[in-house]
N, C-alpha and C. Protein backbone atom coordinates (compact mmCIF):
# COMPACT_ATOMS: atom_id res chain seq x y z
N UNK A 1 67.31 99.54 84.09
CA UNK A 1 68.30 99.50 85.15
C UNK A 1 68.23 100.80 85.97
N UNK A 2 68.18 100.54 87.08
CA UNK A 2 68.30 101.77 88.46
C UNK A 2 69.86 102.78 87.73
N UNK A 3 69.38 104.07 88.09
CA UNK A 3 70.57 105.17 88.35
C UNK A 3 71.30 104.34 89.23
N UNK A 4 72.79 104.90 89.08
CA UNK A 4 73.75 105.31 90.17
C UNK A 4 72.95 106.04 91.02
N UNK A 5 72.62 106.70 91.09
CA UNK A 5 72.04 107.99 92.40
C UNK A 5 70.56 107.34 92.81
N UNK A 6 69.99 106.19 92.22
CA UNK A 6 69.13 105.50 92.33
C UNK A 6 69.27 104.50 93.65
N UNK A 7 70.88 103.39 92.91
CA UNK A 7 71.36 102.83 94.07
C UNK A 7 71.75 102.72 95.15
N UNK A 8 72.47 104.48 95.19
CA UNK A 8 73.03 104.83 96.42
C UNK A 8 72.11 105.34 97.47
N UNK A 9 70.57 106.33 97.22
CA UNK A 9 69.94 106.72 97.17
C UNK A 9 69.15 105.23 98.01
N UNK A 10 68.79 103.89 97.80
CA UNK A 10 68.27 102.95 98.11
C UNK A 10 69.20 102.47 99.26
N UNK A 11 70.54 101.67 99.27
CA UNK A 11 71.72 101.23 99.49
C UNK A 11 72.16 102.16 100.75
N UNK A 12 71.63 102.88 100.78
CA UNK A 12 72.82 103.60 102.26
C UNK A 12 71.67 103.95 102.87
N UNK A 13 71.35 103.15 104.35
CA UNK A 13 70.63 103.73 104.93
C UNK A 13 71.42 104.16 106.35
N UNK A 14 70.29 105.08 107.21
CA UNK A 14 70.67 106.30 108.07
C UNK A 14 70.54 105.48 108.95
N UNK A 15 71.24 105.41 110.15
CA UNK A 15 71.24 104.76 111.70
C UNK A 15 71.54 105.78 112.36
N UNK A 16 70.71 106.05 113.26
CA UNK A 16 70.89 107.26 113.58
C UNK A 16 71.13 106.73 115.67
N UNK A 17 71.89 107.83 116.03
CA UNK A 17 72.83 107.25 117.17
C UNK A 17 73.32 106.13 117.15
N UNK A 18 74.22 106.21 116.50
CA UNK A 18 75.08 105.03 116.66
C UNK A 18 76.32 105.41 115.68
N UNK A 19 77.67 105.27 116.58
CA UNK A 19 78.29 104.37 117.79
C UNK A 19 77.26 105.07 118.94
N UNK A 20 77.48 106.23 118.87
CA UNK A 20 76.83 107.32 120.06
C UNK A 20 76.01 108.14 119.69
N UNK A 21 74.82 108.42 120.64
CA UNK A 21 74.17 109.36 120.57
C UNK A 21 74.02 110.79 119.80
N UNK A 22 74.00 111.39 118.64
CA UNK A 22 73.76 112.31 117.79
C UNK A 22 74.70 112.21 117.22
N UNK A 23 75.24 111.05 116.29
CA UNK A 23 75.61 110.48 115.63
C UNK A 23 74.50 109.71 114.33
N UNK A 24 74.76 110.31 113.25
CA UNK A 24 74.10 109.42 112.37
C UNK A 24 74.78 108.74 111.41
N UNK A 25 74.54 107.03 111.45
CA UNK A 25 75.65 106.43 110.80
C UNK A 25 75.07 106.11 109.67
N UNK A 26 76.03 106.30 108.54
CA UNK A 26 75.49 105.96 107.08
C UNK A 26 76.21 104.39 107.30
N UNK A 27 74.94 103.19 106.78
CA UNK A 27 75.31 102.11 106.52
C UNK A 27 75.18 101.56 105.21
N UNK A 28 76.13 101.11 104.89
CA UNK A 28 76.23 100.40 103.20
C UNK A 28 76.24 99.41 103.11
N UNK A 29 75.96 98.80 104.52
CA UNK A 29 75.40 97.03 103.98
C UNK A 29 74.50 96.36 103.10
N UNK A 30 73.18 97.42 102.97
CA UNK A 30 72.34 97.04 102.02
C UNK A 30 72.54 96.86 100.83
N UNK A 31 73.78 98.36 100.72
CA UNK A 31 74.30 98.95 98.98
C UNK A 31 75.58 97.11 98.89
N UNK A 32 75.89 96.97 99.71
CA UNK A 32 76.67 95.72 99.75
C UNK A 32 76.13 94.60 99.30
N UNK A 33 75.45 93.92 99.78
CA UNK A 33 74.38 93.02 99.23
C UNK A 33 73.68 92.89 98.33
N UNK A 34 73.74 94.01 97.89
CA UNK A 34 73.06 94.26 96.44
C UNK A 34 73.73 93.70 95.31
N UNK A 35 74.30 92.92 94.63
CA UNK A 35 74.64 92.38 93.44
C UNK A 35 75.05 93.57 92.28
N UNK A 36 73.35 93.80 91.81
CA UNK A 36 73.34 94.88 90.57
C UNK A 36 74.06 96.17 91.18
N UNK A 37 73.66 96.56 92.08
CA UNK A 37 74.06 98.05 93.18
C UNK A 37 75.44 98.04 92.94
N UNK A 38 75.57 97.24 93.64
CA UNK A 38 77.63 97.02 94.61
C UNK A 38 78.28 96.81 92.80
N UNK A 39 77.82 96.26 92.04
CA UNK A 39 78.52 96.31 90.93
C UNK A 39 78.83 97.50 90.18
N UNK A 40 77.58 98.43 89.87
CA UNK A 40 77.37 99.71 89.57
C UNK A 40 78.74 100.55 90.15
N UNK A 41 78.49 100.64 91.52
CA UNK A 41 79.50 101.09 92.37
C UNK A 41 80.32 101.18 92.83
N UNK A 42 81.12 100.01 92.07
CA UNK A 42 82.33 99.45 92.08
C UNK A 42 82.99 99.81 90.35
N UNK A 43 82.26 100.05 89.52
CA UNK A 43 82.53 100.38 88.13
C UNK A 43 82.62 102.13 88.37
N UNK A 44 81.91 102.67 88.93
CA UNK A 44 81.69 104.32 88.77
C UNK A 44 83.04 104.24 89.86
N UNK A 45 83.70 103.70 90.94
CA UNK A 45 84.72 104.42 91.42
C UNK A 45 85.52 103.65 90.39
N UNK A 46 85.85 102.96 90.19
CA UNK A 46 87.05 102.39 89.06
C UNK A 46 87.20 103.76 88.03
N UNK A 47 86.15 103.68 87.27
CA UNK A 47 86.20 105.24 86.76
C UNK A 47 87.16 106.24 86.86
N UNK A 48 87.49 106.46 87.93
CA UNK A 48 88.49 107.59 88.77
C UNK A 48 89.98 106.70 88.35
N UNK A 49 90.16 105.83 88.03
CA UNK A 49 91.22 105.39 87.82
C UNK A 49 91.49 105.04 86.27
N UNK A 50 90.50 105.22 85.04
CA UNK A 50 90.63 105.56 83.81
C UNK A 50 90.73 106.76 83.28
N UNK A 51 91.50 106.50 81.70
CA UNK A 51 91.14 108.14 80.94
C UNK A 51 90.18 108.29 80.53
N UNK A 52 90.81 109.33 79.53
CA UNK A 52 89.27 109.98 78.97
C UNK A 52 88.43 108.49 78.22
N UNK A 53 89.29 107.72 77.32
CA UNK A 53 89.10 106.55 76.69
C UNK A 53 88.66 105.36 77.28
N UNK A 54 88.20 105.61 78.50
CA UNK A 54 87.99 104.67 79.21
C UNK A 54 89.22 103.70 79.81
N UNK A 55 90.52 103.45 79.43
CA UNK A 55 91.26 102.51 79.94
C UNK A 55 92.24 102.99 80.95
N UNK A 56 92.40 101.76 81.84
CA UNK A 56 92.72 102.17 83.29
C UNK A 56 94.58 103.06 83.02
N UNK A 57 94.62 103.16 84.28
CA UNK A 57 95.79 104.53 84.34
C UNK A 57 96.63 104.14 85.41
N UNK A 58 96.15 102.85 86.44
CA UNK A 58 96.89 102.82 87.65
C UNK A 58 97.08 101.62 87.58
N UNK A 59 98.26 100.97 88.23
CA UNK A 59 99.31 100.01 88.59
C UNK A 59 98.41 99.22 89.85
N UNK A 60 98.29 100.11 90.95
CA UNK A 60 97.91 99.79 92.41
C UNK A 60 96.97 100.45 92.67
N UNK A 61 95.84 99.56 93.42
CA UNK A 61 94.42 100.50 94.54
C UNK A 61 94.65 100.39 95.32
N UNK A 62 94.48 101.15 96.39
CA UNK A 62 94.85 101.06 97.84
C UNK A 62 93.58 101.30 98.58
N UNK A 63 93.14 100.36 99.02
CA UNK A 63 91.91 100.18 100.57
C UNK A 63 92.16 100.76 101.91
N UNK A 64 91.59 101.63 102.07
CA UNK A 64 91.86 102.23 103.67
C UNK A 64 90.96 101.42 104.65
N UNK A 65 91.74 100.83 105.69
CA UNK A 65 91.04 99.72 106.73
C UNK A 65 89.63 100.78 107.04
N UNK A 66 88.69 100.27 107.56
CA UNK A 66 88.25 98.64 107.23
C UNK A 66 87.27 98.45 105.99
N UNK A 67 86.75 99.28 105.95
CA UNK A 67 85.11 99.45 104.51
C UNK A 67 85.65 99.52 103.61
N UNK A 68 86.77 100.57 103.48
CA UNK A 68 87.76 100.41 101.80
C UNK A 68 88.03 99.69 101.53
N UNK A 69 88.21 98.29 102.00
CA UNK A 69 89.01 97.11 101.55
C UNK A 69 87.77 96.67 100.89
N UNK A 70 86.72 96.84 101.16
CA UNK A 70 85.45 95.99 100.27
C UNK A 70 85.33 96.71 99.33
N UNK A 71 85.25 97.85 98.90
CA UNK A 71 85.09 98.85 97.66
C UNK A 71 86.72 98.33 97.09
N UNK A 72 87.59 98.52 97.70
CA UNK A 72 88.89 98.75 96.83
C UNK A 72 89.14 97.47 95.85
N UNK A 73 89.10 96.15 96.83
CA UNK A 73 89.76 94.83 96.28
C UNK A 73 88.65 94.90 94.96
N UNK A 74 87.71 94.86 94.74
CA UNK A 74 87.22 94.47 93.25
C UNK A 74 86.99 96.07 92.25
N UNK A 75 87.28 97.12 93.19
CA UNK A 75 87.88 97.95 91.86
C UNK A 75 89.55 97.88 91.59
N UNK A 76 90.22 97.53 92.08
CA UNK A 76 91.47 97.05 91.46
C UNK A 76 91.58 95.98 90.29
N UNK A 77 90.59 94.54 91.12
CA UNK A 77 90.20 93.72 89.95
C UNK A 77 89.54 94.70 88.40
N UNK A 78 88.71 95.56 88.60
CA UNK A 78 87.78 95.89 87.39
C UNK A 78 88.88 96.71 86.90
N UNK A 79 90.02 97.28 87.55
CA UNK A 79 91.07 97.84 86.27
C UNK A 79 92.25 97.33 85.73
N UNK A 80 92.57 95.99 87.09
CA UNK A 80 93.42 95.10 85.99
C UNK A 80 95.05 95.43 86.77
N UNK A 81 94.45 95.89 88.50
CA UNK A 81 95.90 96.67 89.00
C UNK A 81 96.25 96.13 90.40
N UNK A 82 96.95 95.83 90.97
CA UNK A 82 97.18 95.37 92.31
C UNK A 82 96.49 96.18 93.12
N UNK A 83 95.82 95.06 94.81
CA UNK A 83 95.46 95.77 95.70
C UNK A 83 96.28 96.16 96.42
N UNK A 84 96.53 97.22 97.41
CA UNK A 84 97.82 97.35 98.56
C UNK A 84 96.51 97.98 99.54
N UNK A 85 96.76 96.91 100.90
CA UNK A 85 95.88 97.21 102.18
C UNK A 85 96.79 98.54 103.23
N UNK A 86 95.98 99.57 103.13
CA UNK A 86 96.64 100.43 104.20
C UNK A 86 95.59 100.47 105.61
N UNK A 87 96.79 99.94 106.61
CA UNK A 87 95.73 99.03 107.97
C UNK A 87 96.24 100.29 109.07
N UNK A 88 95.51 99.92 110.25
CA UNK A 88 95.92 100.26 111.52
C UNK A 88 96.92 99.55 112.38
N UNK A 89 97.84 100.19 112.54
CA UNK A 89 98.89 100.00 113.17
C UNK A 89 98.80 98.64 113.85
N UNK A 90 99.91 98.04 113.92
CA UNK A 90 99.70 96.82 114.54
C UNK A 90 99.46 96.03 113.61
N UNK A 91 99.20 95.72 112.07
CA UNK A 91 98.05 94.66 111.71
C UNK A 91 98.73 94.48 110.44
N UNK A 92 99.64 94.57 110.06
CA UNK A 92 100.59 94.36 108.85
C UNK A 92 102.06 93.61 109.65
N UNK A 93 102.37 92.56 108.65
CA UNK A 93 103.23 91.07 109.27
C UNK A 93 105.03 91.47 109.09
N UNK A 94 105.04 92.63 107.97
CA UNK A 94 106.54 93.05 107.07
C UNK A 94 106.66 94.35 107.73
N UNK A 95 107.63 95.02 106.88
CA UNK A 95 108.11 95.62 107.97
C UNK A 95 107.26 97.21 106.91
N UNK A 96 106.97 97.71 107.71
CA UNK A 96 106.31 98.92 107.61
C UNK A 96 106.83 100.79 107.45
N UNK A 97 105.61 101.23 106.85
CA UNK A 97 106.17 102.83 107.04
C UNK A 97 104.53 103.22 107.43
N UNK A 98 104.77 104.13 108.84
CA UNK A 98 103.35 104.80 109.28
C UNK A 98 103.17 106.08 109.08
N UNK A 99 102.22 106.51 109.73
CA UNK A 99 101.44 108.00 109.56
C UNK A 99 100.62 107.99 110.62
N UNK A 100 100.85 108.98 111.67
CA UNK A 100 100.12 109.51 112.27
C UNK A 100 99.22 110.23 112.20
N UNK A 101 98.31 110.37 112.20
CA UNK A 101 97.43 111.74 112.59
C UNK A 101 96.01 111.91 113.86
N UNK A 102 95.72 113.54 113.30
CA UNK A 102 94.74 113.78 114.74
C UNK A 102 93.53 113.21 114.33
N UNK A 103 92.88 113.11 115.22
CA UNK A 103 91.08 112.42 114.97
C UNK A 103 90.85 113.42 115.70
N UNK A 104 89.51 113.64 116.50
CA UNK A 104 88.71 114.80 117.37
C UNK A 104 88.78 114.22 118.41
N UNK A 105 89.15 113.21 118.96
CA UNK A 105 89.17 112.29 120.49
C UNK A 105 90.44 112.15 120.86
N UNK A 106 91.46 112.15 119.65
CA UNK A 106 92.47 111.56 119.83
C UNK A 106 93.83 111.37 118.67
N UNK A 107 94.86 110.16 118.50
CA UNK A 107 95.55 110.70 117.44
C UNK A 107 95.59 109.16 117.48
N UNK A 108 95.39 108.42 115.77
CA UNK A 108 95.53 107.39 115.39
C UNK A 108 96.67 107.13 114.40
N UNK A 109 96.99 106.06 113.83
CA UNK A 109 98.18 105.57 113.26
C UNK A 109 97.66 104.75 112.15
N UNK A 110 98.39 104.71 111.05
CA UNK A 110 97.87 103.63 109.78
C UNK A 110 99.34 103.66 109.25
N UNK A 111 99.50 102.40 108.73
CA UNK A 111 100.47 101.39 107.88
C UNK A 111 100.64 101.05 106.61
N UNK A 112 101.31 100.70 106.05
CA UNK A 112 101.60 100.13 104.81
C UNK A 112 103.21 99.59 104.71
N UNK A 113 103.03 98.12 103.78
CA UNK A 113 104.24 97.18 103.77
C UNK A 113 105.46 98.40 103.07
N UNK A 114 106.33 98.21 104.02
CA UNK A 114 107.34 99.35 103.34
C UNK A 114 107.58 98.77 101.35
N UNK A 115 107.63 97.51 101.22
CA UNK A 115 107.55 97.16 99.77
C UNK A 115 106.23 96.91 98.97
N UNK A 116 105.47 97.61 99.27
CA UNK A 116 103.63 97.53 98.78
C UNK A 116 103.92 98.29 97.27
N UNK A 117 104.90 99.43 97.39
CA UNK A 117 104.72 99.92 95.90
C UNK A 117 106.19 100.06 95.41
N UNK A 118 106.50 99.41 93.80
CA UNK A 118 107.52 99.81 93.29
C UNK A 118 107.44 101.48 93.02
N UNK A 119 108.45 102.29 92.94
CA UNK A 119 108.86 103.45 92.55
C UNK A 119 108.16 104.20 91.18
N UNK A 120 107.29 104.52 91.32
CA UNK A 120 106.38 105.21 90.26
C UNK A 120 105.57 105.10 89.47
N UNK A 121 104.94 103.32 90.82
CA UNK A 121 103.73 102.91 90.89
C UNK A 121 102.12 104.35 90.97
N UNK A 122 101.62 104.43 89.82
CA UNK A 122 100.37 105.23 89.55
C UNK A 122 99.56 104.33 90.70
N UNK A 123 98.64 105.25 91.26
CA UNK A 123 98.15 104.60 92.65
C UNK A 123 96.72 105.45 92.99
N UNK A 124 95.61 104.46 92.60
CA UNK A 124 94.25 104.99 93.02
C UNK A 124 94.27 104.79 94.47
N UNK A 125 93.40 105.72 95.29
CA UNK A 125 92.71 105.45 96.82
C UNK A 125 90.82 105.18 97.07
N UNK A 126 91.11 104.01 97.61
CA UNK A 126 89.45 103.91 97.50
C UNK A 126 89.15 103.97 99.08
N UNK A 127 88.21 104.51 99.79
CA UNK A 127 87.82 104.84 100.91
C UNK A 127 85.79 105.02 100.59
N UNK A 128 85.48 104.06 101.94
CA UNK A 128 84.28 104.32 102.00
C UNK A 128 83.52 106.12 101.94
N UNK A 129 84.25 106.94 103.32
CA UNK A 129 83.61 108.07 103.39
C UNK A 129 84.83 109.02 103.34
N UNK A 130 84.41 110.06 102.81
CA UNK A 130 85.45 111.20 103.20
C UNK A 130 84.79 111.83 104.38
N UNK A 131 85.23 112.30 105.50
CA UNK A 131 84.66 112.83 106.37
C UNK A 131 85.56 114.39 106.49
N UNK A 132 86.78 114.07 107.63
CA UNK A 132 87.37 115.15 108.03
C UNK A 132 89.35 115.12 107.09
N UNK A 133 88.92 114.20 105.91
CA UNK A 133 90.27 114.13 105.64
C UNK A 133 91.38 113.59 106.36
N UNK A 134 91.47 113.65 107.36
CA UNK A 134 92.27 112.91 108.13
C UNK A 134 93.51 111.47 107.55
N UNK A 135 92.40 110.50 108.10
CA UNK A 135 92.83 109.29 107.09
C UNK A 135 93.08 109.75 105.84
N UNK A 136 92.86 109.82 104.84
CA UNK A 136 93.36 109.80 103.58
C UNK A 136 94.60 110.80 102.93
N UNK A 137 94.90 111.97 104.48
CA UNK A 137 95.58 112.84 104.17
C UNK A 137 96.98 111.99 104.83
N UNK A 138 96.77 111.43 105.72
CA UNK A 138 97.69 109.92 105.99
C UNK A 138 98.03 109.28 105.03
N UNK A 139 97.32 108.97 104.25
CA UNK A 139 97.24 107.63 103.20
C UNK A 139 98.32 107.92 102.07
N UNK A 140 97.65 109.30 101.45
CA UNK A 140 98.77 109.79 100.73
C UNK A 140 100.11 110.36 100.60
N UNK A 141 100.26 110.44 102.42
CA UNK A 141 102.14 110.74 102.91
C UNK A 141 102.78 109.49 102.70
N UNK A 142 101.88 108.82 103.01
CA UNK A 142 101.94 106.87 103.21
C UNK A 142 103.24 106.37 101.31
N UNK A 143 101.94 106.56 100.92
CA UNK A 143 102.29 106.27 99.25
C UNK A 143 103.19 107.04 98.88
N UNK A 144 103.39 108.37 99.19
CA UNK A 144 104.42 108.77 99.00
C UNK A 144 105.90 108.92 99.24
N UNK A 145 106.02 108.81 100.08
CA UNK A 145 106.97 108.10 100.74
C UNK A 145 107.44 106.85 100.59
N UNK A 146 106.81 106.06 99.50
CA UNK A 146 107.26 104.66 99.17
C UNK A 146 107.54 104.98 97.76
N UNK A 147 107.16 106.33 97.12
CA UNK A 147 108.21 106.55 95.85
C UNK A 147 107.11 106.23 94.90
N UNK A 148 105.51 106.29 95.47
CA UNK A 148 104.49 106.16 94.11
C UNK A 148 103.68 107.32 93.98
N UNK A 149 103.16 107.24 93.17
CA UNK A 149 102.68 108.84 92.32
C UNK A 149 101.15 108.55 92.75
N UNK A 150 100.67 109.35 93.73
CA UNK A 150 99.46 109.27 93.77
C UNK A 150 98.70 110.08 92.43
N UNK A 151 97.67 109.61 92.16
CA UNK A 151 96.37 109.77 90.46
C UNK A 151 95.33 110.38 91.15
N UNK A 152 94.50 110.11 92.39
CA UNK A 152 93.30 110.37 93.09
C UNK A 152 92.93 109.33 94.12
N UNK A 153 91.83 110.06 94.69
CA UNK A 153 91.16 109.35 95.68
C UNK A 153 89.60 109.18 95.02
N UNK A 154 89.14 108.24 95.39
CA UNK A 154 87.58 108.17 95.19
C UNK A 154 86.84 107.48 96.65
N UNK A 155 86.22 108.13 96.46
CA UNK A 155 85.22 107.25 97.98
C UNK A 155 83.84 107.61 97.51
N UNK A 156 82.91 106.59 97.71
CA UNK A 156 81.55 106.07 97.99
C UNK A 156 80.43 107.53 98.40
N UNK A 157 81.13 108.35 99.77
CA UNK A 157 80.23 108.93 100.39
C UNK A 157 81.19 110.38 101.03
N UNK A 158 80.48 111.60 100.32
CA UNK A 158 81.55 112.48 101.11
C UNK A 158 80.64 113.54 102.32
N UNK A 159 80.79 113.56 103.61
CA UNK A 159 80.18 114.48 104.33
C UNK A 159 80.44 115.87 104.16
N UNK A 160 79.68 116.53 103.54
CA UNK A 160 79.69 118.00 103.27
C UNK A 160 80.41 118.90 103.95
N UNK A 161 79.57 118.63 105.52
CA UNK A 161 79.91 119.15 106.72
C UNK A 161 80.95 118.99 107.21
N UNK A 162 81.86 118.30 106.95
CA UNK A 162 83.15 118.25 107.33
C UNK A 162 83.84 118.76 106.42
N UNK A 163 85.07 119.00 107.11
CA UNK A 163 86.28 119.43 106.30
C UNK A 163 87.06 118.13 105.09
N UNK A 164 86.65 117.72 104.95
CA UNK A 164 87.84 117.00 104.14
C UNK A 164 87.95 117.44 102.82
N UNK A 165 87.20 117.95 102.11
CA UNK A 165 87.57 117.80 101.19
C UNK A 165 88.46 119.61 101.15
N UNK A 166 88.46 120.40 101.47
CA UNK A 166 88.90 120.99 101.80
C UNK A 166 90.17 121.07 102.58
N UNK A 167 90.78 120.50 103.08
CA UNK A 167 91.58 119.98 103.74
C UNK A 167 92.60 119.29 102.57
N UNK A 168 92.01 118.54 101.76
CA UNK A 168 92.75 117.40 100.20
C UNK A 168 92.46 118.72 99.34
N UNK A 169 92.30 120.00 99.61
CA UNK A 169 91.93 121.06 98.36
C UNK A 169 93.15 120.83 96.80
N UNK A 170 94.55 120.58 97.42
CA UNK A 170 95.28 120.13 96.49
C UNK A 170 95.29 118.70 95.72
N UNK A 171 94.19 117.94 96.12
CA UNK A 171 94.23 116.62 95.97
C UNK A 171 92.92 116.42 94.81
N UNK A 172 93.05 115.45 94.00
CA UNK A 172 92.24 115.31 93.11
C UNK A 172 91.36 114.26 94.08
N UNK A 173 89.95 114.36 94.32
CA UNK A 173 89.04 113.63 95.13
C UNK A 173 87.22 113.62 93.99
N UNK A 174 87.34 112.15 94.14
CA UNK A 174 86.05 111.83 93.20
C UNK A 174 85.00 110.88 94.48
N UNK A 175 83.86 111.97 94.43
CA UNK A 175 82.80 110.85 95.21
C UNK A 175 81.64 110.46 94.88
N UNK A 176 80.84 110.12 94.88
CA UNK A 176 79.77 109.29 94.09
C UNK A 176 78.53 110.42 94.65
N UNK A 177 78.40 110.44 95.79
CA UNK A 177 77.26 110.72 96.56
C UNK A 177 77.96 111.88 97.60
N UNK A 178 77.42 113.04 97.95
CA UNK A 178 77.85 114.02 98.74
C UNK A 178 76.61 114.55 99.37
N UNK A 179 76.46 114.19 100.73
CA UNK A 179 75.49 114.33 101.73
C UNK A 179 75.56 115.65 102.66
């Protein structure tokens, strides 16, 4: 059987300009399609949501729109814990609690069902990339504010070069692959 660092290593390839010009986009469609891969990689972030003993620790996973929702929904399944979708504004039907924050172009908004978590709901975050922290530093005012105990974040892919993880310096953050 292929490494983890085998899969990811195969599974994420470079697109380079794109959306825009000196832009290089990491794509995980391949690592998606992959069966053996996407399974691997869906067990190593679950991980972040067990103890030392291996058995899970969290209630709720939470998917950050839009790529997290494909990593998140079947590591919630692999620990046995509810999914809760945190979307972009606009795109949740109940009644909501948001979070603003800055991007480098601009300032975006993300959601969650004001009843997504009972009160001291343990609560993994699954996110494709960490980039500039941003989103996920959202995510976790988000959850908190609904009265659940954030455990960690895990994501797929963390950009070096950016700030985020630095930025979550108080935050427990697990990533597979750091580029």
């Amino acid at each position: 059987m292929r490494s983890l660092e085998e899969v990811l290593a195969e599974g994420i390839r470079d697109i380079p300009d794109y959306p825009q010009p000196g832009v290089l986009f990491k794509d995980i469609t391949p690592l998606l399609a992959d069966h053996t891969g996407f399974t691997q990689v869906v067990e190593a972030l679950a991980a972040s949501g067990k103890d030392d003993d291996g058995n899970p620790v969290v209630d709720k996973v939470v998917g950050i729109e839009a790529r997290g929702f494909i990593l998140a929904a079947p590591v919630a399944l692999a620990l046995g814990a509810g999914f809760v979708p945190v979307r972009k504004q606009g795109k949740l039907p109940a009644a909501t609690f948001a979070e603003s924050y800055a991007l480098e172009y601009g300032e975006a908004t993300i959601e969650v069902h004001q009843d997504a978590f009972t009160p001291g709901d343990r609560v993994l975050v699954i996110d494709d990339v960490l980039a500039t922290g941003g989103t996920v530093e959202a995510c976790l005012r988000l959850i908190r504010r609904c009265g659940a105990e954030v455990l960690g974040t895990a994501v797929l892919l963390e950009l070096s070069f950016l700030p985020g993880r630095k930025r979550l310096a108080d935050e427990r953050v697990d990533a597979l692959v750091t580029v």
